[in-house]
Each structure stands twice: as C-alpha cells, then as structure tokens.
N, C-alpha and C. Protein backbone atom coordinates (compact mmCIF):
# COMPACT_ATOMS: atom_id res chain seq x y z
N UNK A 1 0.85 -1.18 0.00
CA UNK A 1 0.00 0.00 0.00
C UNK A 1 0.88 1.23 0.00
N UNK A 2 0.39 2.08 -0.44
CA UNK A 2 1.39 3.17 -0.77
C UNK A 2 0.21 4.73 0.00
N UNK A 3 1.22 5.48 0.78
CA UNK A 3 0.56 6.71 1.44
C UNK A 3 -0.13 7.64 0.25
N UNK A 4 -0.84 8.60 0.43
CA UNK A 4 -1.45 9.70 0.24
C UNK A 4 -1.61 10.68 0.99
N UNK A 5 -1.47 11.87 0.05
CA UNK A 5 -1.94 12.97 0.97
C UNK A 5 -3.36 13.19 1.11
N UNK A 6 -3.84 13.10 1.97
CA UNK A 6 -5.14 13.54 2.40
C UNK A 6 -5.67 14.64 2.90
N UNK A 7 -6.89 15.03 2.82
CA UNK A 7 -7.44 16.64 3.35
C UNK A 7 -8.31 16.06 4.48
N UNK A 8 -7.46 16.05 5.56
CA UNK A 8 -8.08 15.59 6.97
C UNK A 8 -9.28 16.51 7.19
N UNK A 9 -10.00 17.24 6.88
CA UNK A 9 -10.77 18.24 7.21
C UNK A 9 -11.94 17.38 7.67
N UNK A 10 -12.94 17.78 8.55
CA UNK A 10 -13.90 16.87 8.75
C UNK A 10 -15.21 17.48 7.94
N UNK A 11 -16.25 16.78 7.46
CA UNK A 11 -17.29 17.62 6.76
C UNK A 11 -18.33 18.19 7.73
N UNK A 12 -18.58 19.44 6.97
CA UNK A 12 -19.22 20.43 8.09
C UNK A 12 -21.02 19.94 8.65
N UNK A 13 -21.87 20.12 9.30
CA UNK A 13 -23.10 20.05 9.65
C UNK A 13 -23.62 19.61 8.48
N UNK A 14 -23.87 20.70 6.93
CA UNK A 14 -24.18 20.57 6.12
C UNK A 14 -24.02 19.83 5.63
N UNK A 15 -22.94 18.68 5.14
CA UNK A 15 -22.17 17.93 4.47
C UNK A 15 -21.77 16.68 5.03
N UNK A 16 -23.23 16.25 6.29
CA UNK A 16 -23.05 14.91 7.36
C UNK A 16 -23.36 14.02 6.63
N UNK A 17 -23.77 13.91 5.19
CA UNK A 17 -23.98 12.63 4.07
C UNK A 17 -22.75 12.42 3.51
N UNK A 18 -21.98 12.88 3.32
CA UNK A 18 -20.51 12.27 2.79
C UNK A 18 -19.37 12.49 3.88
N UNK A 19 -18.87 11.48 3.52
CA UNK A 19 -17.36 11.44 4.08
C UNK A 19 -16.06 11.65 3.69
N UNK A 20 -14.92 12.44 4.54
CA UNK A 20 -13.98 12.82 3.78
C UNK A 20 -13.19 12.28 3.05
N UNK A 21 -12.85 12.79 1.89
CA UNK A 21 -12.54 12.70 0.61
C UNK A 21 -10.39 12.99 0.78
N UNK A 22 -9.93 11.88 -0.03
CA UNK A 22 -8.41 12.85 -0.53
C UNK A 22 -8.99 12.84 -1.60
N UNK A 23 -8.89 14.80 -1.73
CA UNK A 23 -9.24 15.64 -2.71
C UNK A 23 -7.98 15.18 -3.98
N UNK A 24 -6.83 15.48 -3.72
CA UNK A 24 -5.27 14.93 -4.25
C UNK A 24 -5.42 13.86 -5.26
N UNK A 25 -6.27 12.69 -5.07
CA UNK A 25 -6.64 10.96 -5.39
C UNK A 25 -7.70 11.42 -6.29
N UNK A 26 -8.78 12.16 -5.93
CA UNK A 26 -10.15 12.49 -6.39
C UNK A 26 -9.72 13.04 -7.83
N UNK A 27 -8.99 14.11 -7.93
CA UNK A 27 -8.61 14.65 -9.20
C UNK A 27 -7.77 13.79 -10.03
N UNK A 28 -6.87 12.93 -9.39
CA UNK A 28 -5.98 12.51 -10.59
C UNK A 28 -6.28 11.40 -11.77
N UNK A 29 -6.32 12.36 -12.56
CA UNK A 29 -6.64 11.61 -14.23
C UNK A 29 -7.64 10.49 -14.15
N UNK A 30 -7.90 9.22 -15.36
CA UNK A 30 -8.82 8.67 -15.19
C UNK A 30 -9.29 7.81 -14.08
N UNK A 31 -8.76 7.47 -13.27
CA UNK A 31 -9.45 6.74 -12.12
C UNK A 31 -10.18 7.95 -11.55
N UNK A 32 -10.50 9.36 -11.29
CA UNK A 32 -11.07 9.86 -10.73
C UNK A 32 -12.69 9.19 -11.00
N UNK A 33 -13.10 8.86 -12.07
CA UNK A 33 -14.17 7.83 -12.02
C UNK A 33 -14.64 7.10 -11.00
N UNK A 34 -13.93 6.15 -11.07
CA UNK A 34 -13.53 4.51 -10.08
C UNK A 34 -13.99 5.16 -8.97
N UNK A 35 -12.77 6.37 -8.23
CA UNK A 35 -12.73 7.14 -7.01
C UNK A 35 -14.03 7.13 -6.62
N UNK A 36 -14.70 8.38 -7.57
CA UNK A 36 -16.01 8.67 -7.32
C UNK A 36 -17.07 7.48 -7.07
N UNK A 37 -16.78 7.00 -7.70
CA UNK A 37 -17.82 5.91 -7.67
C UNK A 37 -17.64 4.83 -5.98
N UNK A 38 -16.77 4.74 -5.52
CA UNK A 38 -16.41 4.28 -4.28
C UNK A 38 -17.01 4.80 -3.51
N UNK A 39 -16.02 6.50 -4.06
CA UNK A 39 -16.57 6.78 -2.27
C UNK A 39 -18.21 7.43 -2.06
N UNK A 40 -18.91 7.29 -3.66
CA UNK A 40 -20.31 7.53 -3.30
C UNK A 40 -20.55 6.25 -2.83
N UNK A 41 -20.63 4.82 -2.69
CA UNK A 41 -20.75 3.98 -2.07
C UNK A 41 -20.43 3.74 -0.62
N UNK A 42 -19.21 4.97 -0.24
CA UNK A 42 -18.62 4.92 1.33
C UNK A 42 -19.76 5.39 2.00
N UNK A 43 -20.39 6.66 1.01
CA UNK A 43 -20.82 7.63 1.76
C UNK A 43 -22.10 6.83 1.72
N UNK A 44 -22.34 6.09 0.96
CA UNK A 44 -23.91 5.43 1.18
C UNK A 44 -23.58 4.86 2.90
N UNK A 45 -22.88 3.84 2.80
CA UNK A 45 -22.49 2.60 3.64
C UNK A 45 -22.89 3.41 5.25
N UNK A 46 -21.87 4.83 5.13
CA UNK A 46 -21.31 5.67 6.40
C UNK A 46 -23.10 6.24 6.72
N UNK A 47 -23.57 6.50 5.95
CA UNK A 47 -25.33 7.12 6.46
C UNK A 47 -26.12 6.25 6.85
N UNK A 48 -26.31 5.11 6.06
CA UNK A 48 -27.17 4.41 6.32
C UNK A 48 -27.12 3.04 7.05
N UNK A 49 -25.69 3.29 7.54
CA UNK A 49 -25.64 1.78 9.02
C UNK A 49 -25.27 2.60 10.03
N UNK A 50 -26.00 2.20 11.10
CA UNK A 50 -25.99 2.88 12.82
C UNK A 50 -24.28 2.49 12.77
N UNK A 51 -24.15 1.21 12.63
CA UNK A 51 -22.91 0.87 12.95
C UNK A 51 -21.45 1.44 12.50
N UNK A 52 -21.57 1.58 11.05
CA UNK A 52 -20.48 2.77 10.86
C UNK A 52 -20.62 3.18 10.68
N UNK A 53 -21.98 4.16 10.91
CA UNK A 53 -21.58 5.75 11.72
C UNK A 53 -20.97 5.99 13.05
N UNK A 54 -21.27 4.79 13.90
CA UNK A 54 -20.54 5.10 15.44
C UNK A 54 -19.56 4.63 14.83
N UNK A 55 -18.77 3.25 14.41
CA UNK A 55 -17.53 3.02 14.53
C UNK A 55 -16.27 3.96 13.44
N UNK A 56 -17.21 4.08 11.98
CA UNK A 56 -16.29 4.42 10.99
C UNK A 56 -16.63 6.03 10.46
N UNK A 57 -16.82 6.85 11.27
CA UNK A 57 -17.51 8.34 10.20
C UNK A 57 -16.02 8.65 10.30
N UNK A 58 -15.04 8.50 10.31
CA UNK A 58 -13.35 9.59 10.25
C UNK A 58 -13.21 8.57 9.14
N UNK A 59 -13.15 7.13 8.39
CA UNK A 59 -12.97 6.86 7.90
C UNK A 59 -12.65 7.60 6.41
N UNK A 60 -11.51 7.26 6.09
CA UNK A 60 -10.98 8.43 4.36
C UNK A 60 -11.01 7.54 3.94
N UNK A 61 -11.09 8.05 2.42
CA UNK A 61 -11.12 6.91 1.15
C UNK A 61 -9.91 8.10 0.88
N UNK A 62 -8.36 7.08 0.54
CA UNK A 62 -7.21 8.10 -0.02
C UNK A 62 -6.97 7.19 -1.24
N UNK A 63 -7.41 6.41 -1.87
CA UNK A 63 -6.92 5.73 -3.50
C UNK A 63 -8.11 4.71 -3.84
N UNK A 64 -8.40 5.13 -5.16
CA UNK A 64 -9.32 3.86 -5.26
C UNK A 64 -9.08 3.20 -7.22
N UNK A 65 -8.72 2.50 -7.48
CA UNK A 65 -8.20 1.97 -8.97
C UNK A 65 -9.31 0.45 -9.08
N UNK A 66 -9.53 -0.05 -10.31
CA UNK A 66 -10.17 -1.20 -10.55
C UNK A 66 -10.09 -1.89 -9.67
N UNK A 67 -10.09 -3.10 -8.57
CA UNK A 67 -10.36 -4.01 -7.57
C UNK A 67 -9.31 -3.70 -6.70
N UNK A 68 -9.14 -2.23 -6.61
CA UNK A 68 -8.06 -2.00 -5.25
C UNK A 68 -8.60 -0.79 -4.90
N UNK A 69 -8.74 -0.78 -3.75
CA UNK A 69 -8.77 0.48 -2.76
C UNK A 69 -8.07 0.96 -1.44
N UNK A 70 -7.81 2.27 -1.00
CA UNK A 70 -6.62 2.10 0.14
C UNK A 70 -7.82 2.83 0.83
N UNK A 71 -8.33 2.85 2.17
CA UNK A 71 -8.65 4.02 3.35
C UNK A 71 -7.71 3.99 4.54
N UNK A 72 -7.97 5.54 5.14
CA UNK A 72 -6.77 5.64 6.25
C UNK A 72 -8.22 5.64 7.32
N UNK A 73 -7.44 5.38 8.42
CA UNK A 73 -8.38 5.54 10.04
C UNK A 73 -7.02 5.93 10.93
N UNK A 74 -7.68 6.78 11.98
CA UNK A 74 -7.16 7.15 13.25
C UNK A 74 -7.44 6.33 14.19
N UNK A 75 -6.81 5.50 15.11
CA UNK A 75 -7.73 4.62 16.12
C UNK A 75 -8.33 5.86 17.20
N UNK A 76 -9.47 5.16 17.51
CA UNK A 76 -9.72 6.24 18.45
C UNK A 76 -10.07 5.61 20.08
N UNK A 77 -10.79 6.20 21.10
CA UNK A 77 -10.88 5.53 22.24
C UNK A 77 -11.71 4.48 21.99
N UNK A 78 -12.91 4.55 20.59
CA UNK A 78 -14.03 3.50 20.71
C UNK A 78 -13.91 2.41 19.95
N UNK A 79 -12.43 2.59 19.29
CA UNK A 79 -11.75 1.31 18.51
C UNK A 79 -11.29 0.46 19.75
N UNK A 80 -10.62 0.59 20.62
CA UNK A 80 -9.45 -0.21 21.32
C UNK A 80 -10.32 -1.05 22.32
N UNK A 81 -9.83 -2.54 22.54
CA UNK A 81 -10.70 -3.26 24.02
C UNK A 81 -9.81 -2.73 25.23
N UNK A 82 -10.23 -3.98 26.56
CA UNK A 82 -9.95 -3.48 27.79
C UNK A 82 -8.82 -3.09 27.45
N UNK A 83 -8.41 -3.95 27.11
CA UNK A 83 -6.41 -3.99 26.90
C UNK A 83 -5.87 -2.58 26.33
N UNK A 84 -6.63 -1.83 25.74
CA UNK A 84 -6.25 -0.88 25.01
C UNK A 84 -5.62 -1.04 24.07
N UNK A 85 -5.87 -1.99 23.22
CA UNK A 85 -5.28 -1.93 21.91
C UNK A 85 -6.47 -2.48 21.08
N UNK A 86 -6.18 -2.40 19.80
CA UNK A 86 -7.29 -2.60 18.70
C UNK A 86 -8.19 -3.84 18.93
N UNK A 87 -9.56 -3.51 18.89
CA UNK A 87 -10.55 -4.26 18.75
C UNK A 87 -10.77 -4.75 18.06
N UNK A 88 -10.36 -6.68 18.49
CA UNK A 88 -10.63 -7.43 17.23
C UNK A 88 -12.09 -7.38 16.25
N UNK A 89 -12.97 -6.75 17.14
CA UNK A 89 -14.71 -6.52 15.88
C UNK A 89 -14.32 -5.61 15.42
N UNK A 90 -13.39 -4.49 15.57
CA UNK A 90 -13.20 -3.78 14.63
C UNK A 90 -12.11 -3.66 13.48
N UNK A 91 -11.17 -4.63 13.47
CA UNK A 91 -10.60 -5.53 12.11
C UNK A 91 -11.50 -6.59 11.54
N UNK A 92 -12.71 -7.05 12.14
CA UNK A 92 -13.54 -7.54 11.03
C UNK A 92 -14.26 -6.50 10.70
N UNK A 93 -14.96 -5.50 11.26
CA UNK A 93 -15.16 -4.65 10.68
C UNK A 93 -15.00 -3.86 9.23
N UNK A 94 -13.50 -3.80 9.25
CA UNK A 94 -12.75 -3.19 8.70
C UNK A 94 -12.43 -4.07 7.33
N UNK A 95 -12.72 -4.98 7.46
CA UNK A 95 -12.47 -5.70 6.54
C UNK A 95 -13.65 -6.08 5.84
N UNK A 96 -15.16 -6.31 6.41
CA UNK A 96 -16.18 -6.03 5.88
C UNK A 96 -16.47 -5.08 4.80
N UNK A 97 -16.14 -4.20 5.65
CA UNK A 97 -16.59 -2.81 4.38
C UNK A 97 -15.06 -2.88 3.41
N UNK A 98 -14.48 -2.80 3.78
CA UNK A 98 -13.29 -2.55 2.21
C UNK A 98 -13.21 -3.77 1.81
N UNK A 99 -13.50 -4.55 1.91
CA UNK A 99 -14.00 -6.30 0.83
C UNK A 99 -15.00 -5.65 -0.06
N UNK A 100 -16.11 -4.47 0.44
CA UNK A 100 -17.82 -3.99 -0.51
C UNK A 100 -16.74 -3.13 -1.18
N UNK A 101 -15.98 -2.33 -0.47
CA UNK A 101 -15.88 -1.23 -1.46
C UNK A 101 -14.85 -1.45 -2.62
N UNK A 102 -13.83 -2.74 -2.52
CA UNK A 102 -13.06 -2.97 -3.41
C UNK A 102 -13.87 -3.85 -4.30
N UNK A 103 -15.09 -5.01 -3.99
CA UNK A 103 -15.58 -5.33 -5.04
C UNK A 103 -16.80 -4.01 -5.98
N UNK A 104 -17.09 -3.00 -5.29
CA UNK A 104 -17.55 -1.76 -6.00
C UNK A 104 -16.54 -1.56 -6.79
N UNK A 105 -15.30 -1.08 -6.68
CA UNK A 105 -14.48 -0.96 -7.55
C UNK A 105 -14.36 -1.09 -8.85
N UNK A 106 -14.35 -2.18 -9.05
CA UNK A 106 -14.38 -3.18 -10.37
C UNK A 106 -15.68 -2.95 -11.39
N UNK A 107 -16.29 -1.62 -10.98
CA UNK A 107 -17.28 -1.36 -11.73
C UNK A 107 -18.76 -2.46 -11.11
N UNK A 108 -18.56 -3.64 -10.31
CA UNK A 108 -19.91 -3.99 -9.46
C UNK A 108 -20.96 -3.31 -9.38
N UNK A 109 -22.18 -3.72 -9.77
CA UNK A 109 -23.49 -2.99 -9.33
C UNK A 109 -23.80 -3.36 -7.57
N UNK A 110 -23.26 -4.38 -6.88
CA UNK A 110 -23.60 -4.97 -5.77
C UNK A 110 -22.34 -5.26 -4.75
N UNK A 111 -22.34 -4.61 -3.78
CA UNK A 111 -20.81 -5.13 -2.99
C UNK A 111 -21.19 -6.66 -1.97
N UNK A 112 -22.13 -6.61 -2.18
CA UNK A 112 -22.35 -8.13 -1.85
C UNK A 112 -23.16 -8.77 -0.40
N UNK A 113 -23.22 -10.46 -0.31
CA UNK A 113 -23.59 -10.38 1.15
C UNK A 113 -22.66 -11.50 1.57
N UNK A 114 -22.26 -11.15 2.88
CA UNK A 114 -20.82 -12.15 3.23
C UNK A 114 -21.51 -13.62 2.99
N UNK A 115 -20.72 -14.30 2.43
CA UNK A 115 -20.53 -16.06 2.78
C UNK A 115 -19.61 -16.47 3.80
N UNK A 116 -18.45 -15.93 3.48
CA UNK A 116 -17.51 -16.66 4.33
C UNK A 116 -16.29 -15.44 4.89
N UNK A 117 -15.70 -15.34 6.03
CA UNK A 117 -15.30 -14.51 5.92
C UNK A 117 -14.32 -14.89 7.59
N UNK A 118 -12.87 -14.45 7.36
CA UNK A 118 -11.71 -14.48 8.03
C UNK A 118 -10.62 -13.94 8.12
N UNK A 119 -10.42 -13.35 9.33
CA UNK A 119 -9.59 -12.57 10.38
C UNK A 119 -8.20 -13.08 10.89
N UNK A 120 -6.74 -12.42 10.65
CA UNK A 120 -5.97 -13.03 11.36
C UNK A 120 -5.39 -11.98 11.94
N UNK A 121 -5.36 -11.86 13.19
CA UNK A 121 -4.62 -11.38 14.00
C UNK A 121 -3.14 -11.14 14.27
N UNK A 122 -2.47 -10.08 13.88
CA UNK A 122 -0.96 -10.12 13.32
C UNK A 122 -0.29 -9.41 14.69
N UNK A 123 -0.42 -7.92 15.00
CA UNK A 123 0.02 -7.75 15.92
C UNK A 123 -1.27 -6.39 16.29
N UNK A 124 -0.42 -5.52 17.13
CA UNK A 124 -1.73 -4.51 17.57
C UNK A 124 -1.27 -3.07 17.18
N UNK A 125 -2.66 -2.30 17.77
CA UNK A 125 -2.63 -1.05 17.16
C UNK A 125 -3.13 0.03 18.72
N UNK A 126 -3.10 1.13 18.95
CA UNK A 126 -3.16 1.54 19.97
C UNK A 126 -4.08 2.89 19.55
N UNK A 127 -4.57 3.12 20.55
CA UNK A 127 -5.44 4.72 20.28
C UNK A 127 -3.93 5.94 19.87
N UNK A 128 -4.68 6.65 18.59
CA UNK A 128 -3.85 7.31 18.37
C UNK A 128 -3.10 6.73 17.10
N UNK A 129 -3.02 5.77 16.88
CA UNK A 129 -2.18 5.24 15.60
C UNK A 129 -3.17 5.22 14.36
N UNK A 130 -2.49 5.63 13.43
CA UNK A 130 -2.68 5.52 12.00
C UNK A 130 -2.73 4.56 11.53
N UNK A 131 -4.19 3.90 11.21
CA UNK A 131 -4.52 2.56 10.45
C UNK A 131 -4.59 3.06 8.40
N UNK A 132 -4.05 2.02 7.61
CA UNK A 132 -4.47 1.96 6.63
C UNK A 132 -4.61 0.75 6.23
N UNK A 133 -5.72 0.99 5.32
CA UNK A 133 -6.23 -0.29 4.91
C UNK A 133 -6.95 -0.56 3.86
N UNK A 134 -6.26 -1.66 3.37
CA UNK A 134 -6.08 -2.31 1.80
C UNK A 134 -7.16 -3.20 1.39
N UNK A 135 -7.93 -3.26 0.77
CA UNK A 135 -8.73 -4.07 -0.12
C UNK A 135 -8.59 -4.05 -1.64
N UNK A 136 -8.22 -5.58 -1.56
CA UNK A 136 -7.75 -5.99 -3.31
C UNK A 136 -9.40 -6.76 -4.04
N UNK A 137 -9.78 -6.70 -4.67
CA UNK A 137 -10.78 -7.69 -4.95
C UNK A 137 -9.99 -8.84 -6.18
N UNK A 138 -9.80 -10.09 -5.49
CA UNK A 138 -9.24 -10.79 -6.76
C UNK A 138 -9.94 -11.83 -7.43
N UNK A 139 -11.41 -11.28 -7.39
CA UNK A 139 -12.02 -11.81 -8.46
C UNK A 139 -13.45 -11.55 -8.06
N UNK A 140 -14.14 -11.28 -9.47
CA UNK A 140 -15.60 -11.01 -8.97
C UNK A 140 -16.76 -11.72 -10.15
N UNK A 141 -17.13 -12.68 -9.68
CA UNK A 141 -17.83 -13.07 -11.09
C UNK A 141 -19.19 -12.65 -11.02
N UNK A 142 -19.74 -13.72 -11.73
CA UNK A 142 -21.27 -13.97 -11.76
C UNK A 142 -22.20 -13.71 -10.36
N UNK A 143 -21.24 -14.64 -9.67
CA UNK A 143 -22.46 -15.36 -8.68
C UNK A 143 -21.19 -14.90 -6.83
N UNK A 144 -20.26 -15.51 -7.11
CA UNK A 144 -19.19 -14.86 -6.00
C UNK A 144 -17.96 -14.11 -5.95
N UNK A 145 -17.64 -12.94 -4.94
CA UNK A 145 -16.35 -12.47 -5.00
C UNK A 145 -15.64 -12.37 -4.41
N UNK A 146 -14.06 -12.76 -4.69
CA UNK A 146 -13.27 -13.08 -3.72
C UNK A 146 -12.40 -12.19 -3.08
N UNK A 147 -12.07 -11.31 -1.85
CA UNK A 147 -11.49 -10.17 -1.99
C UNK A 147 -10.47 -10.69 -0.73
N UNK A 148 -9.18 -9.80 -0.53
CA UNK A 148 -8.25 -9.68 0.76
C UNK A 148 -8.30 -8.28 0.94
N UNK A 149 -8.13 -8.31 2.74
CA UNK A 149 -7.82 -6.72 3.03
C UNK A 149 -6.83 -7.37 3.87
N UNK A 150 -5.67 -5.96 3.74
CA UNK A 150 -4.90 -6.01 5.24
C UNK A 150 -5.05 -4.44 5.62
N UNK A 151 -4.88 -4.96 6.87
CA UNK A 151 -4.90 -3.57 7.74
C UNK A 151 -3.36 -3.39 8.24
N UNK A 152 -3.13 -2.06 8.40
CA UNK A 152 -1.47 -1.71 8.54
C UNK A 152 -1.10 -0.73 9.66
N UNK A 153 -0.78 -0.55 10.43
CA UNK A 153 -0.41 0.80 11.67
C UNK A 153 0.68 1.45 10.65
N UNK A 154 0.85 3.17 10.24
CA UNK A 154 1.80 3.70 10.12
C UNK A 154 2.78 3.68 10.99
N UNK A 155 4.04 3.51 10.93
CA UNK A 155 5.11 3.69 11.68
C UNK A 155 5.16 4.95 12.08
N UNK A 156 7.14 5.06 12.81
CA UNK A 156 7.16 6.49 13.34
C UNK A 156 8.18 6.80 12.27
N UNK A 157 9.04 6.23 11.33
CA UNK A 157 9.19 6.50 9.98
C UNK A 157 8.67 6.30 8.88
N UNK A 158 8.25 7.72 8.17
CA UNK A 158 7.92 7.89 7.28
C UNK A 158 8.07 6.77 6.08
N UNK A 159 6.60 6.49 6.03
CA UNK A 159 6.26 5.24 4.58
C UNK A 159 6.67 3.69 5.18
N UNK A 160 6.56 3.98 6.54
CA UNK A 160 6.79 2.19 7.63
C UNK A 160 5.95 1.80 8.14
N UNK A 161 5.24 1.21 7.90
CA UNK A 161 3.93 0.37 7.92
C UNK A 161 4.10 -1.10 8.80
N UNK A 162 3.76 -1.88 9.57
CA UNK A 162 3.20 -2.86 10.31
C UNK A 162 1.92 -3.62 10.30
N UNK A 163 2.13 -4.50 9.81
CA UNK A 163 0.82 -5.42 9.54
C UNK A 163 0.08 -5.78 10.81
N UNK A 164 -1.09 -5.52 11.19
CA UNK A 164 -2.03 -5.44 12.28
C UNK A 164 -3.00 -6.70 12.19
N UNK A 165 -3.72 -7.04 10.81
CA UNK A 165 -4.62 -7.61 10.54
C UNK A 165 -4.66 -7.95 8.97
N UNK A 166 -5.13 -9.40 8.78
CA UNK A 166 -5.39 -9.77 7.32
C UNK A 166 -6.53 -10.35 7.20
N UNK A 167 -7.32 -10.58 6.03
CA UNK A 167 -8.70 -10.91 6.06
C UNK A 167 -8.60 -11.34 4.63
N UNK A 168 -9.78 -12.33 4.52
CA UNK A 168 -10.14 -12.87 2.97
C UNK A 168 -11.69 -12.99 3.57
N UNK A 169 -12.37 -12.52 2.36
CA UNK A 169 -13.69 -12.49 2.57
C UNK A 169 -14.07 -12.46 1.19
N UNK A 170 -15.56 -13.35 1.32
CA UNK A 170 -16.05 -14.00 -0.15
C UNK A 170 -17.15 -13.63 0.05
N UNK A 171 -18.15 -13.20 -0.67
CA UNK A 171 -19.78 -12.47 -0.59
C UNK A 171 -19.84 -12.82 -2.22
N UNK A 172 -21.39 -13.06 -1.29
CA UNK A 172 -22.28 -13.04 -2.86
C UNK A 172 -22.93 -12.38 -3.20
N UNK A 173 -22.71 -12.40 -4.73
CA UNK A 173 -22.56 -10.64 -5.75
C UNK A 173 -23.91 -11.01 -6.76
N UNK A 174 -24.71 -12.01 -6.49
CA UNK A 174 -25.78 -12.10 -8.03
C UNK A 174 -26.98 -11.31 -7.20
C-alpha cells in the first residue's frame, strides 16, 4: 500500500452525508471515475448503518483503482478493548466494508452479502495510531467475490507500515 496525501478536514453540519474525501486521489486523471464511484458507495455505507456511523464516520477513502482500494483511520478511544489496543470486531469490521468497497471498484453494481469470511490477528494497534487499509478484490464473477484486506499501523518512519490484521472475505454478488 502506498501513502497519500489527504485533506483531513472533517465535513461540516451541512455535508453529514458524505465522508472525507483525498481531494489529491479524487482529481488525478482517469481513475477519478472509479474514485467517485467508491466513495459515493462509502458515503452510502457511512449514512445508512448505525454501525459505521458510530464506529467508521473519520474513515478516508485516499486511493481507489479497478479491484483496489486504500482508506486511512485514526484509532480512536471507541476502537481499542480493555487492553487498550485494537478491537478485534473492529478488524472484522474493517475488513467487511473494504472487501464492498473494493468489489464496488471493479465497476460492481452490488458489494455483496458475506458467505464466508476471516480474520488473522498479526500484531496490535493503539489509540492514536494511523490505520491503513487495503482491499484488493481478486475476483468477482457472476455469482461470487473473492477479496483480501490487510490492515497496517503507520510507523514512526515515514512510509513504515506494520501489519495489524489480514482478512479474505467472499460475498455473494448475483
């Protein structure tokens, strides 16, 4: 996965139906399409589930290309368990929605409904750390699609990443 610059800005009162955007990603050349087309699907996802609206409204969409998409997250206090580090429902979480939004990608009319779907636990993430996270879709047919996400903590050097969480998740797309 590769960084982006993003426009951390949060959207104002007016503008509580979409979610923030890298403006940077949004403009560049023809994938701005693809882009659009994602993150009007984020912004569906982010309004219309109770659930990520409490867990995911900071959620960014910073890259989105044919069956790949990158979003960044901040952990926050309502990510982490007792332990204070990342909540394993919220790496399935996380992997839920960027499995929909990378099979959207691919031009999909449907991001799907889970069949099967698995979590591995790599290491942890703490309030305050910079999550990004990858959804590939590597294959989407007729009837099922097969996607991986990993989730990553930014380091404290620049473009150093740590694998947190991996996932393969299969939903059905007819």
């Amino acid at each position: 996965m590769s960084a982006a610059n993003t426009n951390d800005s949060h959207p104002t009162a007016d503008s509580q139906s979409s979610s923030k955007v890298d403006t940077a990603t949004a403009s560049a050349g023809s994938g701005a399409d693809v882009f659009n087309h994602v993150q009007t699907q984020l912004t569906t996802y982010l309004t219309s589930s109770p659930l990520y609206q409490l867990l995911l409204s900071d959620i960014v969409l910073s890259s989105a290309s044919s069956g790949n998409v990158s979003l960044k997250l901040v952990v926050l206090p309502l990510h982490v368990n007792s332990k204070s580090v990342l909540h394993g429902s919220l790496s399935a979480t996380l992997v839920d929605l960027v499995a929909g939004l990378a099979i959207v990608s691919t031009g999909s009319p449907k991001t799907g409904v889970s069949t099967d779907m698995h979590v591995s636990f790599v290491s942890s993430a703490r309030e305050g750390d910079t999550l990004w996270v990858e959804g590939i879709a590597e294959r989407v047919g007729g009837t099922l699609a097969f996607t991986r996400v990993r989730v990553e903590k930014e380091g404290a050097k620049q473009g150093a990443r740590t694998l947190v969480a991996t996932g393969t998740h299969t939903k059905y797309v007819k």
